[in-house]
C-alpha atoms as a PDB file:
ATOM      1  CA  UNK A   1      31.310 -41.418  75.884  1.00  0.00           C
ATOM      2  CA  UNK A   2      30.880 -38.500  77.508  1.00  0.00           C
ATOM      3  CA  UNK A   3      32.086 -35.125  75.485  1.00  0.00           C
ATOM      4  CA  UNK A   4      35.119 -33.022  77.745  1.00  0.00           C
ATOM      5  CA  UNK A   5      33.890 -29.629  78.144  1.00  0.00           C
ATOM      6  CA  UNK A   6      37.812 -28.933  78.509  1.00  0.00           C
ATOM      7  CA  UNK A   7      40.537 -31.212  77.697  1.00  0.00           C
ATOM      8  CA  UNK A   8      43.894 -31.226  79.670  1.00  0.00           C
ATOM      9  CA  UNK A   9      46.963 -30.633  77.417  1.00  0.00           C
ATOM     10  CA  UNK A  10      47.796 -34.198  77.832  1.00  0.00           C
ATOM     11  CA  UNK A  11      44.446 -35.018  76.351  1.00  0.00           C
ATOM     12  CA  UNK A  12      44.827 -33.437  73.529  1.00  0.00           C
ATOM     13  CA  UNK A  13      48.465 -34.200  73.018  1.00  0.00           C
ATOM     14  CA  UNK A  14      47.054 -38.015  72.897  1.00  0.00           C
ATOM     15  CA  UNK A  15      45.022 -36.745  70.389  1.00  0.00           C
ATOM     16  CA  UNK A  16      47.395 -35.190  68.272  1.00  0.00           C
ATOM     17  CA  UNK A  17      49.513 -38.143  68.375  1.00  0.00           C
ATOM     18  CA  UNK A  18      46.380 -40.502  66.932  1.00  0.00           C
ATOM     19  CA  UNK A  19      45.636 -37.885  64.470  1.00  0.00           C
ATOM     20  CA  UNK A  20      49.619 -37.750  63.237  1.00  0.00           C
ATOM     21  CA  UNK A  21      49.482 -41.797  63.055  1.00  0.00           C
ATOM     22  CA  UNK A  22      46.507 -41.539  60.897  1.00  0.00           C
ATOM     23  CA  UNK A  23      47.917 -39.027  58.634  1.00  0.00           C
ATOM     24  CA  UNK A  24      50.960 -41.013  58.439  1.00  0.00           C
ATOM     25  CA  UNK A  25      49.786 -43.826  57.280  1.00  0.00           C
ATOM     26  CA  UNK A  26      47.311 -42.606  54.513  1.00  0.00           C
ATOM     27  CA  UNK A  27      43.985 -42.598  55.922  1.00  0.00           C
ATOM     28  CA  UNK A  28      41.197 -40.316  56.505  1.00  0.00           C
ATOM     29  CA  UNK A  29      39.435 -39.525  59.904  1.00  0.00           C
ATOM     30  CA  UNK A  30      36.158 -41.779  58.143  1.00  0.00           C
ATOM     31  CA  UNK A  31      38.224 -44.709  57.000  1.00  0.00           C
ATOM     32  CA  UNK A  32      39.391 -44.215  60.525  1.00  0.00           C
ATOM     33  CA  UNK A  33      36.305 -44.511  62.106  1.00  0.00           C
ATOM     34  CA  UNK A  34      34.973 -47.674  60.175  1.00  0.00           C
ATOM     35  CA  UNK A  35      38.094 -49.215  61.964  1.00  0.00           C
ATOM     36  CA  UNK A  36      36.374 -48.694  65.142  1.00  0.00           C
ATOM     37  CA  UNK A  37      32.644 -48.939  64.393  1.00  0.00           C
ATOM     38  CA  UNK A  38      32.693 -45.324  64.926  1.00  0.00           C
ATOM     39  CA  UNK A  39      31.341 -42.652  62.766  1.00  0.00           C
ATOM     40  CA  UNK A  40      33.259 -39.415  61.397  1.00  0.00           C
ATOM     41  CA  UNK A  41      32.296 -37.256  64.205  1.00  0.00           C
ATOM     42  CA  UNK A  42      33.426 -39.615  67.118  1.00  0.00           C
ATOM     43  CA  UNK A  43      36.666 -40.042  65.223  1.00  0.00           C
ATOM     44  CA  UNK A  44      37.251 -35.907  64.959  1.00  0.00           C
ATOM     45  CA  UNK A  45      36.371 -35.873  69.041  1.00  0.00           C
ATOM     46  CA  UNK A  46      38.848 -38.486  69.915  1.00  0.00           C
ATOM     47  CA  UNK A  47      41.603 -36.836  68.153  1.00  0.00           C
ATOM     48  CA  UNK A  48      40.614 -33.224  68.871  1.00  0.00           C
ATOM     49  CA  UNK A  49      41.480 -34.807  72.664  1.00  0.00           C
ATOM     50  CA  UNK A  50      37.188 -34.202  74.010  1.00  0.00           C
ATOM     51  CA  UNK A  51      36.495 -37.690  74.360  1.00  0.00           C
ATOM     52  CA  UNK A  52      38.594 -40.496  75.933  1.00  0.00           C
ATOM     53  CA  UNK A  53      39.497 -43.948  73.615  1.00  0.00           C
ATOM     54  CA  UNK A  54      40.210 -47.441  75.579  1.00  0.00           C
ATOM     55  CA  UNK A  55      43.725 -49.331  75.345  1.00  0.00           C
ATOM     56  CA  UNK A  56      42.251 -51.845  72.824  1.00  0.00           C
ATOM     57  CA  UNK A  57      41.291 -48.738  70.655  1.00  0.00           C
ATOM     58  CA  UNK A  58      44.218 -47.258  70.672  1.00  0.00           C
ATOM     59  CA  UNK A  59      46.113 -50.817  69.953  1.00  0.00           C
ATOM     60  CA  UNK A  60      44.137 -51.342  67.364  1.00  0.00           C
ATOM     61  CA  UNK A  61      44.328 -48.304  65.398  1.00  0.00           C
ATOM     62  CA  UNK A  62      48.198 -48.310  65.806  1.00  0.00           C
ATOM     63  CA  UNK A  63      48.177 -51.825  64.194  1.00  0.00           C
ATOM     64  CA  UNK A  64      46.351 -50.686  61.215  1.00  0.00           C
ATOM     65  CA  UNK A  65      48.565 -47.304  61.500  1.00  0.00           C
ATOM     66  CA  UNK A  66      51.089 -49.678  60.860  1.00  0.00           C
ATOM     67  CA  UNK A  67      53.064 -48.034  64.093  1.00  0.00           C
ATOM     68  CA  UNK A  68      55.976 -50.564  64.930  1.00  0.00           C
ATOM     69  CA  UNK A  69      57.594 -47.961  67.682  1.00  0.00           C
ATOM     70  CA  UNK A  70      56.117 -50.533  70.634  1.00  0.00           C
ATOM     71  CA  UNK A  71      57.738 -48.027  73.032  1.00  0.00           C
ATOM     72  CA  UNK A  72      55.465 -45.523  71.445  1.00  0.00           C
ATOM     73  CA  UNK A  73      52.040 -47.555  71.762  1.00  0.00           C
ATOM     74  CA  UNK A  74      52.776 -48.126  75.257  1.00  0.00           C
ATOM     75  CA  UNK A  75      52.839 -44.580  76.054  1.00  0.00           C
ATOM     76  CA  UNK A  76      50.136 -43.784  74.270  1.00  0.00           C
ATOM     77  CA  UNK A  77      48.363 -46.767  75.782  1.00  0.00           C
ATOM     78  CA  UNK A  78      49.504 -45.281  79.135  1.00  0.00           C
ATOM     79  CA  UNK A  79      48.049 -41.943  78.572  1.00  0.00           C
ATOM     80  CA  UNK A  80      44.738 -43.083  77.382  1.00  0.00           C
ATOM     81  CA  UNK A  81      44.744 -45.072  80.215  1.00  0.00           C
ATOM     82  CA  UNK A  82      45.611 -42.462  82.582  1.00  0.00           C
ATOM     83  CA  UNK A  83      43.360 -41.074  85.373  1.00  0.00           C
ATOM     84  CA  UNK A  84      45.446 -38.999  87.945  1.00  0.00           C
ATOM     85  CA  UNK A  85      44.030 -35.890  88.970  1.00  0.00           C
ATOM     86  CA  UNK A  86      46.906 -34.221  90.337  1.00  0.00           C
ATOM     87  CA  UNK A  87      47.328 -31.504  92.502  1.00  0.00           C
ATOM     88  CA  UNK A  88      47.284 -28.620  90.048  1.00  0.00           C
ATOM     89  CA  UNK A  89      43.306 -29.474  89.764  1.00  0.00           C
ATOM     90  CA  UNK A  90      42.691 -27.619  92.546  1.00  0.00           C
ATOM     91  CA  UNK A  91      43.431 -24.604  90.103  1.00  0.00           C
ATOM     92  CA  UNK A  92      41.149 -25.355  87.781  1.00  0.00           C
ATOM     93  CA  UNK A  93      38.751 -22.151  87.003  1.00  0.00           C
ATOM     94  CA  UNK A  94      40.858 -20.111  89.805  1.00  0.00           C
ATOM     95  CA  UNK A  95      44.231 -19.837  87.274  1.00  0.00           C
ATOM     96  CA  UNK A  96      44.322 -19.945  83.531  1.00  0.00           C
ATOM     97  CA  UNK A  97      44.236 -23.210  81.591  1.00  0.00           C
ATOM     98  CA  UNK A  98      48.005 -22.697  80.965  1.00  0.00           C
ATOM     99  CA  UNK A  99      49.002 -23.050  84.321  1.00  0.00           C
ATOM    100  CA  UNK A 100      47.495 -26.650  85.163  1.00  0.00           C
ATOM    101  CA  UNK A 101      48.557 -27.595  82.182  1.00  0.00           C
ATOM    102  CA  UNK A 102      52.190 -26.603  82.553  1.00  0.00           C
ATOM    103  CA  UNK A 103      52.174 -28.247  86.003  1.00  0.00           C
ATOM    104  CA  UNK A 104      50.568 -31.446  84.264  1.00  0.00           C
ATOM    105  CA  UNK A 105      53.517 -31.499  81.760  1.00  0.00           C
ATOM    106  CA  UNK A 106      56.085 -31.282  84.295  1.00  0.00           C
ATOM    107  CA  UNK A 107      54.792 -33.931  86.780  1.00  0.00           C
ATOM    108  CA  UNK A 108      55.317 -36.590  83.563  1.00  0.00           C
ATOM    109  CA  UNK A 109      58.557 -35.605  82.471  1.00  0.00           C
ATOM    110  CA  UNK A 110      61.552 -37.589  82.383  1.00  0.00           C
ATOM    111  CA  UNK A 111      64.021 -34.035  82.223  1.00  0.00           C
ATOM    112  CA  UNK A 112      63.685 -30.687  82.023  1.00  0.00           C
ATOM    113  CA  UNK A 113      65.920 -28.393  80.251  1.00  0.00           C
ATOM    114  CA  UNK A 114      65.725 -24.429  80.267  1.00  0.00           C
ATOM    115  CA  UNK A 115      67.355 -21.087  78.429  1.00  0.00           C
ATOM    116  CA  UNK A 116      66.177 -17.868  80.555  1.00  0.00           C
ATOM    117  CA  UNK A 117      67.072 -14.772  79.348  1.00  0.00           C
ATOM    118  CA  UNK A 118      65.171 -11.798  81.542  1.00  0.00           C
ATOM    119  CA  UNK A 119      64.070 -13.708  84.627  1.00  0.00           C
ATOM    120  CA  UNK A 120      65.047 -16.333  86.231  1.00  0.00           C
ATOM    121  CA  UNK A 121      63.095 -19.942  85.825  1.00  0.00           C
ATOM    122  CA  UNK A 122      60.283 -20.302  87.671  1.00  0.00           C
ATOM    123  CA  UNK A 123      61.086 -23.488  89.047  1.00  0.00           C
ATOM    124  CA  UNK A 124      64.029 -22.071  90.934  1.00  0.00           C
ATOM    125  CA  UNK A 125      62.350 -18.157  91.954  1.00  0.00           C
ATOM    126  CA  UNK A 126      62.007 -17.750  95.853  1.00  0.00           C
ATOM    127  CA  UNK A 127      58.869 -16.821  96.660  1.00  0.00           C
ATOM    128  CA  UNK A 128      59.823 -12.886  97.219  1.00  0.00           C
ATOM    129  CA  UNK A 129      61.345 -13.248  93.717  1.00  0.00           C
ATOM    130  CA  UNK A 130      58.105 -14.992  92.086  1.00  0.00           C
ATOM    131  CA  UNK A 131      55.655 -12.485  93.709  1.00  0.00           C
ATOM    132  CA  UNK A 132      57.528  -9.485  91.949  1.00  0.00           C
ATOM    133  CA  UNK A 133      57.643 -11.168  88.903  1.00  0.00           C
ATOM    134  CA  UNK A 134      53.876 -11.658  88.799  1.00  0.00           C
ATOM    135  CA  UNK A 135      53.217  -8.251  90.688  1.00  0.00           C
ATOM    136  CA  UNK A 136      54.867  -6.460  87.034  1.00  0.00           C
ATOM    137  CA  UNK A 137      51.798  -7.921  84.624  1.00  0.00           C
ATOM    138  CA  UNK A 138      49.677  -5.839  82.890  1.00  0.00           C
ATOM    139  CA  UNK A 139      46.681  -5.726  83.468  1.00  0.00           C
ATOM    140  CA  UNK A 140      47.846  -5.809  86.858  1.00  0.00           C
ATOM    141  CA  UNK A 141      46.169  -8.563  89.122  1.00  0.00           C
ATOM    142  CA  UNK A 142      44.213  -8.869  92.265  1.00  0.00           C
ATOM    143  CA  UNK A 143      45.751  -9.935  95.556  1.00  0.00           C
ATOM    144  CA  UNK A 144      43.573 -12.932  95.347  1.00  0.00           C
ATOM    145  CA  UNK A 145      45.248 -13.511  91.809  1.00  0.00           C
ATOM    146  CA  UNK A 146      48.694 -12.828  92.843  1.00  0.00           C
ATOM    147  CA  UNK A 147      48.673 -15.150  95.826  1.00  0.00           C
ATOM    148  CA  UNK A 148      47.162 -17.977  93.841  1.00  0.00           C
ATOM    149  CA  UNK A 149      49.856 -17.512  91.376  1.00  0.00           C
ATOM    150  CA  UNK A 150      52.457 -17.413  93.534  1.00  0.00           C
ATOM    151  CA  UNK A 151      51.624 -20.509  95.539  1.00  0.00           C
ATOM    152  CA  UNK A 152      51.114 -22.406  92.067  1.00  0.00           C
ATOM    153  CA  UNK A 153      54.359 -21.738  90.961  1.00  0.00           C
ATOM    154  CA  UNK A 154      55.877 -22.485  94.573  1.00  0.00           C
ATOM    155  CA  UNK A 155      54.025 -25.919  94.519  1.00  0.00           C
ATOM    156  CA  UNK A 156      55.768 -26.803  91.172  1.00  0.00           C
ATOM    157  CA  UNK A 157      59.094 -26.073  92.660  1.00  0.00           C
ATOM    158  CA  UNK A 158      59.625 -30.176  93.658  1.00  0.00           C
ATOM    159  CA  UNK A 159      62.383 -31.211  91.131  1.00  0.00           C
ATOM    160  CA  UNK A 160      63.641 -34.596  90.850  1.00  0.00           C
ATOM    161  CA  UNK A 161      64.444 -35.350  87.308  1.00  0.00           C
ATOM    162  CA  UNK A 162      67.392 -34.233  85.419  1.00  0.00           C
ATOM    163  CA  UNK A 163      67.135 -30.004  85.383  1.00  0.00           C
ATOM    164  CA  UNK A 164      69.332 -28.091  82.867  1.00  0.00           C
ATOM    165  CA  UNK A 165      69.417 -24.719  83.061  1.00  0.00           C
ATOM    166  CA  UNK A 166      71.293 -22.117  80.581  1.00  0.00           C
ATOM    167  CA  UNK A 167      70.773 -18.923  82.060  1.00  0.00           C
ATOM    168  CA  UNK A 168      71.672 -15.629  81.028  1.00  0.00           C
ATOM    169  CA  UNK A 169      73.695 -12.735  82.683  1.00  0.00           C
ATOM    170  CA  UNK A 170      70.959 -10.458  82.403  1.00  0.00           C
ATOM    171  CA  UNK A 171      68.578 -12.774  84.338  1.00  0.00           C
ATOM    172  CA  UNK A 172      70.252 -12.440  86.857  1.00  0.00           C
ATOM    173  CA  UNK A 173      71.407  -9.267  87.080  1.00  0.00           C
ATOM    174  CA  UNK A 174      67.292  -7.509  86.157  1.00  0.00           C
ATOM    175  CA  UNK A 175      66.298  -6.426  89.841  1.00  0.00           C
ATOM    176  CA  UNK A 176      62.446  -7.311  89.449  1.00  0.00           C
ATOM    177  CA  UNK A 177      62.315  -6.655  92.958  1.00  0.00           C
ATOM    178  CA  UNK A 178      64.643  -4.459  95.883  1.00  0.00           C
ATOM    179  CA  UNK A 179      68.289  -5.190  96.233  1.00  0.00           C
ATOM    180  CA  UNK A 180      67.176  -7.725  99.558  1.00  0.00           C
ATOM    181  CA  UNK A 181      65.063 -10.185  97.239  1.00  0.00           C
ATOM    182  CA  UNK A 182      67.360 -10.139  94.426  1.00  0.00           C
ATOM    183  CA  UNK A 183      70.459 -11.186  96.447  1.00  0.00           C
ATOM    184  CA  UNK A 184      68.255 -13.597  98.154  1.00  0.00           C
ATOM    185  CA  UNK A 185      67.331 -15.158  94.413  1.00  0.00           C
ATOM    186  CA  UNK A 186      70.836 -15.556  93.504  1.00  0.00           C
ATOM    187  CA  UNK A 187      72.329 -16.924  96.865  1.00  0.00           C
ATOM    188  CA  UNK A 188      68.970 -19.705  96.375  1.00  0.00           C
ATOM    189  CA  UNK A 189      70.411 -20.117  92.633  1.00  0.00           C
ATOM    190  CA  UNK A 190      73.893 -20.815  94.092  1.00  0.00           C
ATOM    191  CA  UNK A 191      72.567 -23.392  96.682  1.00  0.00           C
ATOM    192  CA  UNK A 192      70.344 -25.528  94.409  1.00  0.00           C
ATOM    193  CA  UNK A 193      73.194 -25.804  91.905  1.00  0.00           C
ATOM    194  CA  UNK A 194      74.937 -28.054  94.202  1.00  0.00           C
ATOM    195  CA  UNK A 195      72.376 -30.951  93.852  1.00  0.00           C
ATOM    196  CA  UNK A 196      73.124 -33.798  91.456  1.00  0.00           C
ATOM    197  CA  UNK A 197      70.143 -33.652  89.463  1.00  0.00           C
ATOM    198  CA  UNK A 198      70.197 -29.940  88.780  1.00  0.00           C
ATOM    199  CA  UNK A 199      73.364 -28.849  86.019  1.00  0.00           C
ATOM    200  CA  UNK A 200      73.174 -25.052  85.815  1.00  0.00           C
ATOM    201  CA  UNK A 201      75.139 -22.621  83.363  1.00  0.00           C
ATOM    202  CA  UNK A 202      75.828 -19.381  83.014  1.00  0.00           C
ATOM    203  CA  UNK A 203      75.853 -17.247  80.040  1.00  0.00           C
ATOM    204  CA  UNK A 204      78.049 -13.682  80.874  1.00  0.00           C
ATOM    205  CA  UNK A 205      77.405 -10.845  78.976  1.00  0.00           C
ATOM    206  CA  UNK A 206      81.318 -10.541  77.507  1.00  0.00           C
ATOM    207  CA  UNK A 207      80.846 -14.192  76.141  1.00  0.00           C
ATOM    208  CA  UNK A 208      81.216 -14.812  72.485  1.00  0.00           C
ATOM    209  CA  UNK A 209      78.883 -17.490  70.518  1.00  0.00           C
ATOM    210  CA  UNK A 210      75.261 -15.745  71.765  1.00  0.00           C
ATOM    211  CA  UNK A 211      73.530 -15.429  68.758  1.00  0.00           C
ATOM    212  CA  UNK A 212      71.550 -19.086  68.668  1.00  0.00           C
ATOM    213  CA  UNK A 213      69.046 -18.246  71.346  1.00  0.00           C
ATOM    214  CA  UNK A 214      66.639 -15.003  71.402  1.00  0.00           C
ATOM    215  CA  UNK A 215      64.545 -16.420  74.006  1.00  0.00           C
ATOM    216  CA  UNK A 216      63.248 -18.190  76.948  1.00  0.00           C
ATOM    217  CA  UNK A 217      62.096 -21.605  76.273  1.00  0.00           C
ATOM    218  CA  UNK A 218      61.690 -24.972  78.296  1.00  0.00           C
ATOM    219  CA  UNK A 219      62.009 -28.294  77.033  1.00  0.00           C
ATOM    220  CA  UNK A 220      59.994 -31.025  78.722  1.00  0.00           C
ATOM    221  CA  UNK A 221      61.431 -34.628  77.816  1.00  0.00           C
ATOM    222  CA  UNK A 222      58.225 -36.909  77.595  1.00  0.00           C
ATOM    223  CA  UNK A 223      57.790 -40.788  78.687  1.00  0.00           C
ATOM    224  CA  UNK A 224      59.566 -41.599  74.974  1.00  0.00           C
ATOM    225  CA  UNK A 225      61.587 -38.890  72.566  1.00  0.00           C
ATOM    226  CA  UNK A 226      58.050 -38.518  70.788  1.00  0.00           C
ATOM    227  CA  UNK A 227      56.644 -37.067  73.147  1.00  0.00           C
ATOM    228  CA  UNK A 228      58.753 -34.167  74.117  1.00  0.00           C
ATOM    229  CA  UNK A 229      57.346 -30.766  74.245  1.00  0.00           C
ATOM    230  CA  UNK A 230      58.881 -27.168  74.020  1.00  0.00           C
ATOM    231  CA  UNK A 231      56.854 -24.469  76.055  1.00  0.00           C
ATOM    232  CA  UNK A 232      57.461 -20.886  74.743  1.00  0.00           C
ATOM    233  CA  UNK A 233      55.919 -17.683  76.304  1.00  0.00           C
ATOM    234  CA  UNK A 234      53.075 -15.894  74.635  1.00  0.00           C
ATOM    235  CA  UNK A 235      51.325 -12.869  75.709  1.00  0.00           C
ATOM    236  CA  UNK A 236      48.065 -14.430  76.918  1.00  0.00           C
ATOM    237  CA  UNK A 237      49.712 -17.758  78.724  1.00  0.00           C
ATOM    238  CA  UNK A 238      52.115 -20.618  77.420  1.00  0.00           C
ATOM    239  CA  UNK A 239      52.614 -21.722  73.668  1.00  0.00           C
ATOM    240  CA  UNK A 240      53.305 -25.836  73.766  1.00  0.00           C
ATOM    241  CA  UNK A 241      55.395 -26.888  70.544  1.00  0.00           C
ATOM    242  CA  UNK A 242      55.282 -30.709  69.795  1.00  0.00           C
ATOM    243  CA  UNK A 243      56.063 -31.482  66.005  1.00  0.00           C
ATOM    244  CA  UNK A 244      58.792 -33.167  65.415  1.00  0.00           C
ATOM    245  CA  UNK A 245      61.021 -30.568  63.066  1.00  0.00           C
ATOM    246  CA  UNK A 246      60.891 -28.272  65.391  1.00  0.00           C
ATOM    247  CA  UNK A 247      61.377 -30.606  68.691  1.00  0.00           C
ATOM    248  CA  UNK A 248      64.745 -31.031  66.461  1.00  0.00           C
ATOM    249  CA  UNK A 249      65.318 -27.095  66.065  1.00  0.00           C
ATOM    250  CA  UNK A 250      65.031 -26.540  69.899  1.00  0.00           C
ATOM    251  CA  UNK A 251      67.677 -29.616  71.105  1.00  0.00           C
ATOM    252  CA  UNK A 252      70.214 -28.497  68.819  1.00  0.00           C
ATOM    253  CA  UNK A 253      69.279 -24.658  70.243  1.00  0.00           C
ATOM    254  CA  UNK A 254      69.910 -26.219  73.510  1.00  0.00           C
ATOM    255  CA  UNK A 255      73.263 -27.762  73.007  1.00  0.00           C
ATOM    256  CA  UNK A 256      74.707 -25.043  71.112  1.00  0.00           C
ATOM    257  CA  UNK A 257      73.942 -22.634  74.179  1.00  0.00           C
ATOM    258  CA  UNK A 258      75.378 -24.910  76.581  1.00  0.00           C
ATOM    259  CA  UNK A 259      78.326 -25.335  74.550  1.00  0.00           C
ATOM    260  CA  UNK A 260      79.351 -21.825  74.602  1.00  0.00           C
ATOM    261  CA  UNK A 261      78.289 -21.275  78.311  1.00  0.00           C
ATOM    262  CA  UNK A 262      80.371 -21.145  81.513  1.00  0.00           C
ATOM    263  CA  UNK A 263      80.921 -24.696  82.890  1.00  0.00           C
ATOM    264  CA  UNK A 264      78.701 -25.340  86.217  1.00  0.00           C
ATOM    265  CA  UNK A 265      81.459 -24.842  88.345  1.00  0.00           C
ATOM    266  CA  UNK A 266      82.831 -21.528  86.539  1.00  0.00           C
ATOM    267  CA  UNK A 267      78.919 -20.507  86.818  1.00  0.00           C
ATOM    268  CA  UNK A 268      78.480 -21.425  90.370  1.00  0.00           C
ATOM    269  CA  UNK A 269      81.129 -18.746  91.039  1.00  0.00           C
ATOM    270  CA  UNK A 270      80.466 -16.355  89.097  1.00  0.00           C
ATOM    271  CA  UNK A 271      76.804 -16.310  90.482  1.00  0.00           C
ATOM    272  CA  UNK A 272      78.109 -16.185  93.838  1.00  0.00           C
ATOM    273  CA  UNK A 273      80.355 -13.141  92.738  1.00  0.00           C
ATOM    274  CA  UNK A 274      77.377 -11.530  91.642  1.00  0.00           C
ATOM    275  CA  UNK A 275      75.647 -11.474  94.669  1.00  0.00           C
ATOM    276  CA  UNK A 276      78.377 -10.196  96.809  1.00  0.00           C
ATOM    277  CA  UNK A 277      78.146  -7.203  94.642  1.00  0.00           C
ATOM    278  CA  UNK A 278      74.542  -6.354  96.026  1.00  0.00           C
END
């Protein structure tokens, strides 16, 4: 098969997932091989996500994985099987690898939940909003780079899963842009809070019980628990966290925030309070 020059995120999370099975159950990437008729080599590509592995492959090495998690398989069946080339491909070599894949991530999950602390999410910024956001990176960018960027993250901005959102007082209080925009941001934050799918909470400053988050972070709910992910900023693009123990340390971040948050009516208002001060 042919060898991927540069594997999608998904790829490689397929990948990962074979390589955890293996691990799991005792074997070693040659033992795993001889299972397929496969040498060492093609074994190492398959689970380094840089070559693609059939249904009956991937059946077959969960059986001798011993994997009984049949809601597991499937998914993993269903992402080896997978061959959508979505919109974000358009991207590809224009934007960094971090983008597509972010936008790949979203357009299979089952939920989204969010903690923003200094901006507010991208999946909710008006375009004024998002274009001052990416106007304050260093190096500073091109038009051409700017506008791509902002019309990316505009594109992603079609939510209709479940979307929690713990945001911060000083997210939305940071004027990344004149007073105009910023009022603008929080009247759009107001408006999109009334839709059933979307639950949004404030943090305020004054509020006791702040201590459990020091972040930003997203959590993307996958086709089954397994396959959640956590994206985290880093400096050069998005960090994607997927192991288990730590899936664990970010839901129970999650829940304690919203726990001591405002409840979304209480934050409805007191966003809408906030922009009448502007």
């Amino acid at each position: 098969m042919v060898q991927r020059r540069e594997p999608t995120a998904r790829q490689v999370r397929l990948g990962v997932e074979l390589r955890r099975l293996r691990e799991a159950a005792g074997l070693t990437a040659a033992q795993a091989a001889a299972l397929l008729g496969a040498n060492r080599a093609q074994m190492s590509h398959i689970e380094l996500g840089l070559t693609g592995v059939s249904e009956e492959r991937v059946r077959r090495l969960a059986s001798h994985y011993a994997c009984t998690d049949q809601e597991y398989v499937a998914a993993l069946v269903a992402m080896a099987n997978d061959r959508t080339r979505g919109w974000w491909e358009e991207y590809r070599g224009l934007l960094p690898t971090s983008f597509l894949d972010l936008a790949e991530l979203e357009h299979y999950a089952r939920f989204q939940r969010h903690v923003a602390i200094l901006h507010v999410p991208g999946l909710l910024q008006t375009e004024d909003y998002a274009r001052a956001v990416f106007s304050s990176r260093l190096p500073e960018l091109t038009y051409g780079e700017l506008e791509l960027r902002v019309l990316h993250r505009l594109r992603r901005q079609q939510i209709t899963i479940p979307y929690e959102l713990v945001i911060h007082e000083s997210a939305l209080r940071i004027r990344v842009s004149d007073r105009s925009a910023c009022r603008a941001q929080l009247k759009r934050l107001v408006e999109v809070s009334e839709a059933d799918h979307i639950t949004l909470r404030v943090i305020p400053l004054d509020l006791d019980g702040f201590a459990t988050a020091s972040s930003t972070m997203t959590y993307v709910g996958g086709s089954v628990a397994k396959l959640d992910t956590v994206v985290r900023d880093a400096p050069h693009g998005s960090l994607f966290i997927d192991s288990e123990a730590q899936l664990s340390v970010y839901r129970t971040r999650f829940r304690r925030l919203e726990a001591v948050s405002l409840e979304p009516e209480r934050s409805r208002d007191f966003i809408h309070n906030l922009t009448k001060e502007l």
